[in-house]
Protein backbone atom coordinates (compact mmCIF):
# COMPACT_ATOMS: atom_id res chain seq x y z
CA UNK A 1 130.47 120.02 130.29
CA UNK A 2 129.55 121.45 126.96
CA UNK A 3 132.59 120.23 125.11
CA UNK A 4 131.20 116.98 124.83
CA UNK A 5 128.06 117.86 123.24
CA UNK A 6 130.30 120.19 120.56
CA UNK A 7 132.53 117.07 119.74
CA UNK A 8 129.57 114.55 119.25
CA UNK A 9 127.88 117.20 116.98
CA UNK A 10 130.91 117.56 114.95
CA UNK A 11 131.65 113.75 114.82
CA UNK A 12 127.68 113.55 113.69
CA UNK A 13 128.05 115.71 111.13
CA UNK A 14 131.47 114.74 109.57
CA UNK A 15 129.89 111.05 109.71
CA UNK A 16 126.84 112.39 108.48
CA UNK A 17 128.93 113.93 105.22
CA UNK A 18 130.58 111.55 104.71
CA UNK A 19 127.59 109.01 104.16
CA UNK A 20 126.09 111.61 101.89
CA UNK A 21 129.37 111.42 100.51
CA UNK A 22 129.69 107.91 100.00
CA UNK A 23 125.65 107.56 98.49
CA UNK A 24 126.51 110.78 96.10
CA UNK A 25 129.63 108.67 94.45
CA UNK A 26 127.32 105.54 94.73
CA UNK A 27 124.62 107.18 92.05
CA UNK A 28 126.96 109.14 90.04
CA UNK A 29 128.77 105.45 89.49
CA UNK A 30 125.00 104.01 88.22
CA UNK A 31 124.54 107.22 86.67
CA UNK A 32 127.73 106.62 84.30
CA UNK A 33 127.64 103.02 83.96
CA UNK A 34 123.79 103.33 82.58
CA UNK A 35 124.62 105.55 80.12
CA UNK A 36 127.86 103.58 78.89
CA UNK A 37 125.53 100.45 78.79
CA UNK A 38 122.81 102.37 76.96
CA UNK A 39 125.23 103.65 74.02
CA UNK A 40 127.09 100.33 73.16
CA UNK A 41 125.64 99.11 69.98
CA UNK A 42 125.66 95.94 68.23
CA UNK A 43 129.26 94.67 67.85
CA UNK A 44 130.74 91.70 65.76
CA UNK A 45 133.72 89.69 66.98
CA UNK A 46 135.32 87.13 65.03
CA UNK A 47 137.40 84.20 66.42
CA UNK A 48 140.60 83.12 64.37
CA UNK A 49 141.82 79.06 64.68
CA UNK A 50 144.87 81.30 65.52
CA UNK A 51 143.63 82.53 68.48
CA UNK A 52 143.50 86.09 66.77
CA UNK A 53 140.24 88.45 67.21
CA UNK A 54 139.08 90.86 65.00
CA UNK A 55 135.76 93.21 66.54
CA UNK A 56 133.61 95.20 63.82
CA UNK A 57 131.26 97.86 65.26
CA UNK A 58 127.47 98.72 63.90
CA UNK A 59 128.67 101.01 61.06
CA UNK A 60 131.49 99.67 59.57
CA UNK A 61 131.27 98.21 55.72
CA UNK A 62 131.96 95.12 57.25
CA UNK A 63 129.93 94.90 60.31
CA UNK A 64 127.04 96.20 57.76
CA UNK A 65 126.81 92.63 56.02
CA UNK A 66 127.89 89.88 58.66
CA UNK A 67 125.64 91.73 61.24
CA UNK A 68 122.27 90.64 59.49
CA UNK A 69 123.73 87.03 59.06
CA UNK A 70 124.91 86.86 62.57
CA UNK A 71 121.46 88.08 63.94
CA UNK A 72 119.86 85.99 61.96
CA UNK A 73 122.04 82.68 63.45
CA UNK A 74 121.08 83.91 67.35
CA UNK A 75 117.47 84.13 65.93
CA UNK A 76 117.64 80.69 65.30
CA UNK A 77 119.62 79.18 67.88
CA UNK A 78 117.24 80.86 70.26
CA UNK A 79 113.99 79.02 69.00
């Protein structure tokens, strides 16, 4: 009569893992994707009649003087 109780603690507790599993993977996830959100700057991308892209990031010599003008355009299309 006792192997029942040792097989329904063992099921508990291999369920109970692997929740505590599942929850640990869950924040680590948030964890990461927070800080990948938090360090993406400001980023320019610029549409070609081509159908070519071209994507300057905050820093480079050109993203330095179209970023101001670009900001400048949402500012305005925002009011």
């Amino acid at each position: 009569m006792r192997r029942p109780r040792r097989r329904r603690r063992a099921t508990l507790r291999r369920k109970l893992l692997a929740v505590a599993g599942f929850l640990t993977g869950v924040l680590a996830g948030a964890a990461l994707y927070r800080r990948s959100a938090a360090r993406r700057g400001d980023r320019l991308d610029v549409y070609f009649d081509d159908g070519s892209m071209v994507s300057f990031v905050e820093g480079s010599p050109e993203a330095e003087r179209l970023l101001p003008v670009a900001r400048e355009m949402l500012a305005a299309a925002r009011r």
